[in-house]
Protein backbone atom coordinates (compact mmCIF):
# COMPACT_ATOMS: atom_id res chain seq x y z
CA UNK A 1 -88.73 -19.51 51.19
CA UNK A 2 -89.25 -16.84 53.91
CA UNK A 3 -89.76 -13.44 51.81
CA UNK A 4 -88.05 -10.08 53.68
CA UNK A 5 -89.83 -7.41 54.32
CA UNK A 6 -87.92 -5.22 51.55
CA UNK A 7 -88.93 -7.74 48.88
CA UNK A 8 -92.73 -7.53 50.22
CA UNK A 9 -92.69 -4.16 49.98
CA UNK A 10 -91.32 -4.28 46.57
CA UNK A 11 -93.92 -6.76 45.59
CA UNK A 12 -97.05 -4.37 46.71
CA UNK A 13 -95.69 -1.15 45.25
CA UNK A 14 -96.92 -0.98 41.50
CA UNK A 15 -94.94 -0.08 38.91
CA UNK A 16 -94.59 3.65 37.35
CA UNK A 17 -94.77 2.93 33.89
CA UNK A 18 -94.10 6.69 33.51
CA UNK A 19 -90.65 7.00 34.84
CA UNK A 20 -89.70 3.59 33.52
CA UNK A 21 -90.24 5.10 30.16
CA UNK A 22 -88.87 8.59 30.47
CA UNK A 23 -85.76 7.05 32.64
CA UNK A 24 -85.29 4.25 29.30
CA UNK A 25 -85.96 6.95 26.64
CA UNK A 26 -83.71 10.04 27.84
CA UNK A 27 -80.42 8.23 27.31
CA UNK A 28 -81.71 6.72 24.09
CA UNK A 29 -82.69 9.95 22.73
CA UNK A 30 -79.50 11.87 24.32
CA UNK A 31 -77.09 9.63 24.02
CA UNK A 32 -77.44 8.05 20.63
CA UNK A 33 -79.80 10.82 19.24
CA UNK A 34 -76.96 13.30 19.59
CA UNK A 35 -74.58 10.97 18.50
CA UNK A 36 -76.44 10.62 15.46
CA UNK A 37 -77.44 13.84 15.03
CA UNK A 38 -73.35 15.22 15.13
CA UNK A 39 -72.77 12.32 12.61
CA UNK A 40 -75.35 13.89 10.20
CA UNK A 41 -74.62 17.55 11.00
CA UNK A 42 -71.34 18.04 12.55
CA UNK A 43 -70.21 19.68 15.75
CA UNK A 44 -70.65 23.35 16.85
CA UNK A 45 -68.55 24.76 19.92
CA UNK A 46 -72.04 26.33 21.09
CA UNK A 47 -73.75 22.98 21.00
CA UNK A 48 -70.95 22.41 23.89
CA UNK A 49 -71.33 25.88 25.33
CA UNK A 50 -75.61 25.20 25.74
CA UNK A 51 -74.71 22.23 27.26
CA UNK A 52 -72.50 23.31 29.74
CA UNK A 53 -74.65 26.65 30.78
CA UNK A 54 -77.79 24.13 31.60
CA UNK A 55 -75.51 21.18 32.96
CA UNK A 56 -74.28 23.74 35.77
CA UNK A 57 -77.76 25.61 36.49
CA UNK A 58 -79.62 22.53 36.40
CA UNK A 59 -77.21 20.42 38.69
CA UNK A 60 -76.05 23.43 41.26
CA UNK A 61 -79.83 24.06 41.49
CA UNK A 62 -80.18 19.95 42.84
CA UNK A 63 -76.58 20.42 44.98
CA UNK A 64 -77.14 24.15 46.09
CA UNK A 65 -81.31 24.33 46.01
CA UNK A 66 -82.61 21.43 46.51
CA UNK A 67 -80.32 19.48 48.50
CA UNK A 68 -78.31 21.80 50.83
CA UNK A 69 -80.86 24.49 51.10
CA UNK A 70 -84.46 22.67 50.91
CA UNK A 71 -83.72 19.51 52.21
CA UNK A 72 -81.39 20.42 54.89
CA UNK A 73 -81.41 24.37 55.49
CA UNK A 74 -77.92 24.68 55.78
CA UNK A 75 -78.21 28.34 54.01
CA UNK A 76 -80.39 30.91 53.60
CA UNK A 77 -81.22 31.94 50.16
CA UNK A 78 -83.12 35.45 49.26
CA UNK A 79 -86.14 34.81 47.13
CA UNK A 80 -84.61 35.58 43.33
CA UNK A 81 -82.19 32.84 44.23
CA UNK A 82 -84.76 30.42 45.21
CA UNK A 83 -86.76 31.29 42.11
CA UNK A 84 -83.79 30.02 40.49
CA UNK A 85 -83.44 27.22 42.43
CA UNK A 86 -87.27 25.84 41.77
CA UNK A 87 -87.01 26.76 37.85
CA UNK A 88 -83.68 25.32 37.19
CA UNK A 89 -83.81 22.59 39.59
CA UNK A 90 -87.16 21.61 37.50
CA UNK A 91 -85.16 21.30 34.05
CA UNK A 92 -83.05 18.74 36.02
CA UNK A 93 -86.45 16.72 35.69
CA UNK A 94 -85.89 14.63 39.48
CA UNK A 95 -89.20 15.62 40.49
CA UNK A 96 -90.75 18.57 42.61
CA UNK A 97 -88.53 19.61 45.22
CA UNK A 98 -91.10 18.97 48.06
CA UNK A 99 -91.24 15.70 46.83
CA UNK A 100 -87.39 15.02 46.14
CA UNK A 101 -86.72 16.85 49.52
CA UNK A 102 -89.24 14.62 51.69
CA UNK A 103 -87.23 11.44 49.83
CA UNK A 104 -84.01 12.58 50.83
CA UNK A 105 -85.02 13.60 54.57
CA UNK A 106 -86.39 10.24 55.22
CA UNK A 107 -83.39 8.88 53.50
CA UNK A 108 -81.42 10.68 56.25
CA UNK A 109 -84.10 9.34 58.64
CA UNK A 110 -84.30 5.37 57.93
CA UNK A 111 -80.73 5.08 56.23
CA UNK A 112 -80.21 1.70 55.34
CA UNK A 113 -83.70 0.56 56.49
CA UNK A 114 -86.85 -0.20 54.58
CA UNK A 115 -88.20 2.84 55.13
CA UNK A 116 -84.93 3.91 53.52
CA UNK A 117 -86.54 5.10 49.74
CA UNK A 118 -83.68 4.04 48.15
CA UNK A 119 -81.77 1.78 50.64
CA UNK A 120 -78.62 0.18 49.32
CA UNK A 121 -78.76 -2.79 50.89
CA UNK A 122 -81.61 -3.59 48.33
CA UNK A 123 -78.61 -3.35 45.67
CA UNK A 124 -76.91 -1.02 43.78
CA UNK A 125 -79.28 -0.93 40.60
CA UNK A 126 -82.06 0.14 43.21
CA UNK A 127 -80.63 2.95 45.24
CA UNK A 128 -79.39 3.96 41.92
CA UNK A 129 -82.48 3.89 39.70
CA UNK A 130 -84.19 1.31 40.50
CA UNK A 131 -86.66 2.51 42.97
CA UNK A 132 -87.69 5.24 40.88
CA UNK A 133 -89.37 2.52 38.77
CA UNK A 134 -92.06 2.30 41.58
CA UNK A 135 -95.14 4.40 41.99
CA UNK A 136 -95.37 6.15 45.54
CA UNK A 137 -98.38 5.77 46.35
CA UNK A 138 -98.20 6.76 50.44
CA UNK A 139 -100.95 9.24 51.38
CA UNK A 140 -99.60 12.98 50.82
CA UNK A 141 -100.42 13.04 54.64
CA UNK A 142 -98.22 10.51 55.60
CA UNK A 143 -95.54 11.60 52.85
CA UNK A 144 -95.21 15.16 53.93
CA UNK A 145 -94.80 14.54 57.20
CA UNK A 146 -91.26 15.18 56.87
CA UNK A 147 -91.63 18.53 54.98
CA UNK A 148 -93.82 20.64 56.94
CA UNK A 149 -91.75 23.96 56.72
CA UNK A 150 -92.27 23.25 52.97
CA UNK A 151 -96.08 22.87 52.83
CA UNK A 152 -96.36 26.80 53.96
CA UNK A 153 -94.02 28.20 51.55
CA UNK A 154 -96.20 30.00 48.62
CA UNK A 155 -92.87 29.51 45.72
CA UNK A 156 -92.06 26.47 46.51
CA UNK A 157 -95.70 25.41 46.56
CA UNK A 158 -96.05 26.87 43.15
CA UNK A 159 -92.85 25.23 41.78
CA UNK A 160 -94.85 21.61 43.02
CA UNK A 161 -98.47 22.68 41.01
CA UNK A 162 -96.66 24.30 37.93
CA UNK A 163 -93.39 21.37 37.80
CA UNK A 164 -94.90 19.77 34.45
CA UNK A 165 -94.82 23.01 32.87
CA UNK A 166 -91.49 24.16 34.44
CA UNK A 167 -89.81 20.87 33.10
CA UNK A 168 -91.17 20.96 29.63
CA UNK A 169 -90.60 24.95 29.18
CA UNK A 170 -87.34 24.93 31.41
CA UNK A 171 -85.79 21.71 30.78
CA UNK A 172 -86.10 21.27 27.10
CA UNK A 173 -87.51 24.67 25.57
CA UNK A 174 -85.27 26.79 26.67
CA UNK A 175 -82.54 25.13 25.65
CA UNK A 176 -84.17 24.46 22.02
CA UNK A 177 -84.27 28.49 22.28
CA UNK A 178 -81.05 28.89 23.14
CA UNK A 179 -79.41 27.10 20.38
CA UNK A 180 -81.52 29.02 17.82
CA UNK A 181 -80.74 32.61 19.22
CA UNK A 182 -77.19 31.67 18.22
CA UNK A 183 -77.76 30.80 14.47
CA UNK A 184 -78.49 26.77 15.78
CA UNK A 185 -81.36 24.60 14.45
CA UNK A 186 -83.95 23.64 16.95
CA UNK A 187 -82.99 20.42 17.16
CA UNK A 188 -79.54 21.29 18.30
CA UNK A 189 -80.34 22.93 21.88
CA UNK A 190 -82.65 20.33 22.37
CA UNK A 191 -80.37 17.24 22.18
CA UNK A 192 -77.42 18.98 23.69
CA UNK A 193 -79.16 21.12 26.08
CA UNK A 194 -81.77 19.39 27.12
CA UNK A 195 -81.71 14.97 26.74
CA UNK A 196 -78.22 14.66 26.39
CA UNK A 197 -77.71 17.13 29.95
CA UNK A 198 -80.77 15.65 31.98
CA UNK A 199 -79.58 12.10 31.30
CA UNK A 200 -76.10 13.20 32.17
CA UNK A 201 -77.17 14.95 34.96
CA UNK A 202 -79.61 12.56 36.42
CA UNK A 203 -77.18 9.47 36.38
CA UNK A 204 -74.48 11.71 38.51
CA UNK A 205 -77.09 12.64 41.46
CA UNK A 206 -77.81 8.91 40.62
CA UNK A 207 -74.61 7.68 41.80
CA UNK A 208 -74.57 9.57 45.22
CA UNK A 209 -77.16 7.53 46.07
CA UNK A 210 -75.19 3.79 45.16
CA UNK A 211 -71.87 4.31 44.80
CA UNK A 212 -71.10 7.10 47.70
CA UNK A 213 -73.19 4.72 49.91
CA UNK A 214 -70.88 1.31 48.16
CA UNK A 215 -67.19 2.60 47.82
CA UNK A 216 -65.05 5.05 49.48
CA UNK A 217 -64.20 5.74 53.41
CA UNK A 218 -66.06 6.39 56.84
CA UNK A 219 -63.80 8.78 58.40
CA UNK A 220 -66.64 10.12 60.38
CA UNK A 221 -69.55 8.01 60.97
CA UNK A 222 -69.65 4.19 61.05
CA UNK A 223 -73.51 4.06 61.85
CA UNK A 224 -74.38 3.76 58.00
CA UNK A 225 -72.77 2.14 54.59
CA UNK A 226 -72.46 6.30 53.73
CA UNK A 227 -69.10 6.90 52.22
CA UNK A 228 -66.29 9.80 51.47
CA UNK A 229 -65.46 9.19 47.75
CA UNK A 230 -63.30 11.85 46.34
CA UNK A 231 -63.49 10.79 42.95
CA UNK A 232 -67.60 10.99 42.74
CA UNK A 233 -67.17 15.14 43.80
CA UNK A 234 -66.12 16.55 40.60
CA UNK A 235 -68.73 14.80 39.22
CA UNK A 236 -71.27 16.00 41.46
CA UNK A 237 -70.09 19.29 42.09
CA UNK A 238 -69.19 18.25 45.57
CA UNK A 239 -71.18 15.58 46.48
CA UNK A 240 -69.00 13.22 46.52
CA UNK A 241 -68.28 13.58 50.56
CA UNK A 242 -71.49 11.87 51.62
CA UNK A 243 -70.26 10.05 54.98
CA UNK A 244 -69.18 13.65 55.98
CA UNK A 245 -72.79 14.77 55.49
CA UNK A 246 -74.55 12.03 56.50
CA UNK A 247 -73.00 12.83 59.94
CA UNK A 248 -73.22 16.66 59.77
CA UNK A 249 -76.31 17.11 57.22
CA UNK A 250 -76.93 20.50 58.19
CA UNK A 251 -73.37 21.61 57.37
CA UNK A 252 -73.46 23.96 53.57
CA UNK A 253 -70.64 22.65 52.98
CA UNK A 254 -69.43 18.66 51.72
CA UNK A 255 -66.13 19.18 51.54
CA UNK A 256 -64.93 20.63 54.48
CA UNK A 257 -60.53 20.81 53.36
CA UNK A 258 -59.83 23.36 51.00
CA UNK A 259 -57.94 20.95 48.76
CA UNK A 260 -61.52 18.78 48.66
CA UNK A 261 -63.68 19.75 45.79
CA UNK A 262 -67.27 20.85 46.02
CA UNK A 263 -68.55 23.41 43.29
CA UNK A 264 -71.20 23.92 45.52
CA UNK A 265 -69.65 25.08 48.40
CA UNK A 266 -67.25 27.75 46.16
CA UNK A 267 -70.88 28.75 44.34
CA UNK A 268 -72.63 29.72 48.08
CA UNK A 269 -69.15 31.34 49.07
CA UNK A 270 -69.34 33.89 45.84
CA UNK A 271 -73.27 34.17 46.26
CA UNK A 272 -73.08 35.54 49.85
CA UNK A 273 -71.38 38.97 49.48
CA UNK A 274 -73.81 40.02 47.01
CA UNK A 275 -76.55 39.14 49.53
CA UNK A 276 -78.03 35.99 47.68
CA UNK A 277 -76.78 33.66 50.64
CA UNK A 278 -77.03 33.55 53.98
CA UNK A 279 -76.47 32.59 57.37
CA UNK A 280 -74.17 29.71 56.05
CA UNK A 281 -74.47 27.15 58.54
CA UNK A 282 -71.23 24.91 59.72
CA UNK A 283 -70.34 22.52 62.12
CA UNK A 284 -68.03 23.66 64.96
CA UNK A 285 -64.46 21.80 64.67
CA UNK A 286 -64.48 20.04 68.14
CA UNK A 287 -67.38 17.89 67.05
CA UNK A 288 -66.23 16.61 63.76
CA UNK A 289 -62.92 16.37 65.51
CA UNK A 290 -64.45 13.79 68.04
CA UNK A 291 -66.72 12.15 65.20
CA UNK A 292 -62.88 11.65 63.63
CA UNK A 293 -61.45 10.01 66.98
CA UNK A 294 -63.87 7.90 67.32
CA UNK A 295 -63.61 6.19 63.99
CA UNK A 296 -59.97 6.03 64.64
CA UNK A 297 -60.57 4.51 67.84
CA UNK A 298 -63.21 2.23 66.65
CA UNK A 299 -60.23 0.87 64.24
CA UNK A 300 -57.91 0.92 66.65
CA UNK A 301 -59.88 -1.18 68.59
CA UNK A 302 -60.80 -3.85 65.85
CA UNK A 303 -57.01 -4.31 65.47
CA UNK A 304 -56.74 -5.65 68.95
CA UNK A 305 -59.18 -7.30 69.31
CA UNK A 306 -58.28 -9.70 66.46
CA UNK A 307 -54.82 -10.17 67.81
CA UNK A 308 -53.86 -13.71 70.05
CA UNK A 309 -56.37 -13.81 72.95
CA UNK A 310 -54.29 -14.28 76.21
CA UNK A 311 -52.03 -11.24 74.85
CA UNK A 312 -55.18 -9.04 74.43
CA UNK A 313 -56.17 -10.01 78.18
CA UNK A 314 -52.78 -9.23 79.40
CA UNK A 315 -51.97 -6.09 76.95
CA UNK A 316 -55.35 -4.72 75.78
CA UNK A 317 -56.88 -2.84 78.23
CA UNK A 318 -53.92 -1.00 79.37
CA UNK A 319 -53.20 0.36 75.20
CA UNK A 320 -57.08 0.83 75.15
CA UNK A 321 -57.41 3.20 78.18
CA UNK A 322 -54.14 5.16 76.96
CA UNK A 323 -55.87 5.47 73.44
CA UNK A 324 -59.05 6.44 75.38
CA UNK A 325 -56.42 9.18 77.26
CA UNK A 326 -55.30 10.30 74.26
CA UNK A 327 -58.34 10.87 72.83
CA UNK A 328 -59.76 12.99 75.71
CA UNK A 329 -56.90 15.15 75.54
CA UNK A 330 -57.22 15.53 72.10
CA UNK A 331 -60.92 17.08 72.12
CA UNK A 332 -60.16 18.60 75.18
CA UNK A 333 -56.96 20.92 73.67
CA UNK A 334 -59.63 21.34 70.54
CA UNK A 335 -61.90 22.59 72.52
CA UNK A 336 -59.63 25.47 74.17
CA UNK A 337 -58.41 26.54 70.69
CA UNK A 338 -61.65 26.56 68.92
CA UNK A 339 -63.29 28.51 72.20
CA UNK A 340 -60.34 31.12 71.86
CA UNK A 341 -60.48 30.88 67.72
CA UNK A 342 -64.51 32.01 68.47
CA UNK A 343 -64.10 34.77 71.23
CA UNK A 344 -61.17 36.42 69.06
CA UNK A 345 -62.87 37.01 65.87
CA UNK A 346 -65.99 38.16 67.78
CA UNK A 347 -64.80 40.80 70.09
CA UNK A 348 -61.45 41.68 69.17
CA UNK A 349 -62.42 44.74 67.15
CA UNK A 350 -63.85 46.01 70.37
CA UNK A 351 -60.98 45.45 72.15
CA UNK A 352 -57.82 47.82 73.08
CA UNK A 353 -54.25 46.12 71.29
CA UNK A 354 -53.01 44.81 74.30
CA UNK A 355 -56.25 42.86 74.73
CA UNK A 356 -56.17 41.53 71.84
CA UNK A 357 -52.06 41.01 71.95
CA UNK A 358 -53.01 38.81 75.51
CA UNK A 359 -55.77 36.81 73.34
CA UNK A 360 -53.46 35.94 70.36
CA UNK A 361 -51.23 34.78 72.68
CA UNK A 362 -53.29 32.20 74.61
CA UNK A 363 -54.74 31.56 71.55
CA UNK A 364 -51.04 30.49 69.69
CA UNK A 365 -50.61 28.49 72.79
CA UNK A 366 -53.92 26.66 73.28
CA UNK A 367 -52.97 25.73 68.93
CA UNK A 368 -49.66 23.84 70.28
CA UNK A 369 -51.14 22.60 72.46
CA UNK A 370 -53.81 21.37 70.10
CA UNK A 371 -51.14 20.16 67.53
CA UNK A 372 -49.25 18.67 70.42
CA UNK A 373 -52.06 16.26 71.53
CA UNK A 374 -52.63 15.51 68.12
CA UNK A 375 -49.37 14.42 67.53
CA UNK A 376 -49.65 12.12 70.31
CA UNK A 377 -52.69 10.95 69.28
CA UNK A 378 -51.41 10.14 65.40
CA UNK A 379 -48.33 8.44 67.22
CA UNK A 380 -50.75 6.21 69.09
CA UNK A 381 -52.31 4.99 66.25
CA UNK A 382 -49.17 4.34 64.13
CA UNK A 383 -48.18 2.40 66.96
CA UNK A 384 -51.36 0.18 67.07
CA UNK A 385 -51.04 -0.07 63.77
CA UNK A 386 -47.89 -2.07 64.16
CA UNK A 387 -49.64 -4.68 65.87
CA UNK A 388 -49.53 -8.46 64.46
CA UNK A 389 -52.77 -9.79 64.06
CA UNK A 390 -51.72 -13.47 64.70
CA UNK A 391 -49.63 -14.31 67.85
CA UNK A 392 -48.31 -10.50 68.59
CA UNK A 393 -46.03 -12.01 71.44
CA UNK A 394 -44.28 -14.04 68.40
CA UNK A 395 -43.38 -10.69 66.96
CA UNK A 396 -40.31 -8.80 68.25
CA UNK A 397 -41.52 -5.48 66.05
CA UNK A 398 -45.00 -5.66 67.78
CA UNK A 399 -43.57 -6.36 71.32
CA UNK A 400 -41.64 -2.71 70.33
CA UNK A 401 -44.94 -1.39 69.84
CA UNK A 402 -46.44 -2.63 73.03
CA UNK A 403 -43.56 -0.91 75.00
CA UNK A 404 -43.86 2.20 72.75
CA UNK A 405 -47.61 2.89 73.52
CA UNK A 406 -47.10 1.70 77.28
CA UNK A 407 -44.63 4.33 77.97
CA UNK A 408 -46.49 6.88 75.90
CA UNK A 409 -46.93 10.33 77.17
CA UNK A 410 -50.99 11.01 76.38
């Protein structure tokens, strides 16, 4: 039997007896050591009220801190918030952040490769958990090499020396100290606060990494198994849009619709008028428009290409280049309005009323024309989407079709 190169790899990493014991005894201790210990002692409102205050500063410290700011810069963050970010994101006990943030860039870097640290195609249990059981044992060197902004920053630095401490005092002091400031034993804070939230906490960043890369859509990338899973984001605080940021990493936000949930991005909003956040970086519309169209069109074509060959010779090409006119006219209209949408809100307090009358105009009409070409483009696509795939000339509803998107206007 021919072994892959995943499973050799496997084979030579040793195992980290450390993590496979911590990972095994946090949700024995949190799960049924709470359960047990509510059984013997009751339930206190503040046991949930602990819980909840470390649940949302240790996981919007891994969303906000170490994810969206560390690993991808897609913020600035003055230094008392990024103090916050190292201490908190340390009670979340997923390691330093210049080691979780190397992970996750070359995660970006090798996605679904063997270089991939925890590539899905080596199964769900692994991206999930399962390569944590390993030891990394690459030279710091080699490891680092995708961190180097990180190596000269004194905090963060001092977050890595110090993250022992930080997770001990952090992670599970605090809130032991929390619970007895409010009349709680000890014991209390400590279950609820700290093993019951980390193993909570840990097995929701968990599933990012296997089930928003094994269920859910691609509307904007098909180049990796990444996927848009609405129902993971309230349980991530917005995470749950990962094909979105696999193709836009840089972006602070996930989701990018204001009906789409992300904690995360509502937490950076608030933060930024009191000068905690910055420079908030986002992708320009016309490009995640076009990522959009080209999924669409990548459909479009699957769904003629697996209709009745001789039709598809005769009929393809000609639906395919009016898609492909579509399309063009589509990015082309966003373009306009998103160029007009720009210039406005930059110079229009500078400029007289009629100016700026002239510019709203233009841009109103440069939006219908937008909305226009979009229409077309939706249209298109229904249409396509009427096609049979077996024997299409056999099918009066999909000769319709065929006529429809001939005579189409794009």
């Amino acid at each position: 039997m021919i072994e892959t190169k995943s499973a050799a790899a496997a084979r030579k990493k040793s195992l980290d007896y450390t993590n496979i014991a911590f990972l095994t005894a946090t949700p024995l201790i949190g799960i049924f050591g709470t359960a047990l210990y509510v059984w013997r002692y009751g339930f206190s409102w503040l046991d949930l009220v602990i819980f909840t205050i470390m649940y949302l500063c240790a996981g919007l410290s891994i969303t906000a801190g170490y994810h969206r700011y560390y690993a991808h810069r897609s913020h600035g963050a003055s230094k008392i918030l990024q103090l916050f970010y190292l201490i908190f994101g340390a009670a979340a006990v997923e390691n330093s952040v210049l080691n979780w943030a190397s992970d996750h860039r070359n995660h970006h870097r090798y996605v679904d490769t063997d270089a991939d640290p925890y590539n899905i195609n080596r199964g769900g249990f692994y991206a999930h958990m399962g390569w944590i059981f390993y030891r990394n044992d690459t030279d710091p060197k080699t490891r680092y090499q995708s961190v180097p902004d990180m190596l000269k920053d004194p905090l963060l630095m001092w977050q890595h020396r110090w993250y022992l401490a930080l997770v001990i005092l952090a992670g599970f002091a605090l809130p032991a100290l929390m619970g007895y400031m409010v009349g709680l034993p000890l014991l209390a804070g400590l279950l609820w606060g700290g093993f019951l939230r980390v193993t909570l906490g840990h097995h929701m960043t968990f599933l990012i990494n296997s089930a928003a890369h094994l269920w859910g859509k691609r509307p904007y990338s098909l180049d990796n198994t990444a996927r848009d899973n609405w129902a993971l984001a309230p349980l991530t605080f917005g995470e749950g849009y990962h094909n979105f940021h696999h193709k836009f990493p840089s972006d602070w936000r996930n989701g990018i619709r204001w009906y789409q949930f992300d904690m995360t991005k509502w937490l950076l909003a608030a933060l930024k008028p009191f000068g905690l956040v910055s420079d908030l970086r986002k992708t320009p519309e016309p490009l995640i428009m076009k990522a959009r169209l080209q999924v669409e069109l990548a459909a479009a074509k699957d769904k003629i290409s697996a209709t009745e060959p001789n039709w598809r010779t005769h009929w393809g090409d000609k639906i395919h280049e009016n898609l492909e006119a579509a399309k063009k006219r589509v990015e082309a209209a966003m373009e306009r309005y998103h160029q007009t949408k720009v210039e406005y809100a930059r110079s229009r307090h500078a400029w007289s009323s009629a100016m700026r009358g002239g510019l709203e105009s233009r841009m109103e009409a440069y939006r219908t024309e937008f909305l226009n070409a979009r229409m077309s483009w939706k249209s298109a696509m229904r249409l396509v989407n009427r096609l049979s795939y077996a024997g299409a000339t056999k099918n009066l509803m999909t000769v319709a079709a065929i006529l429809d998107l001939l005579k189409a206007r794009v």
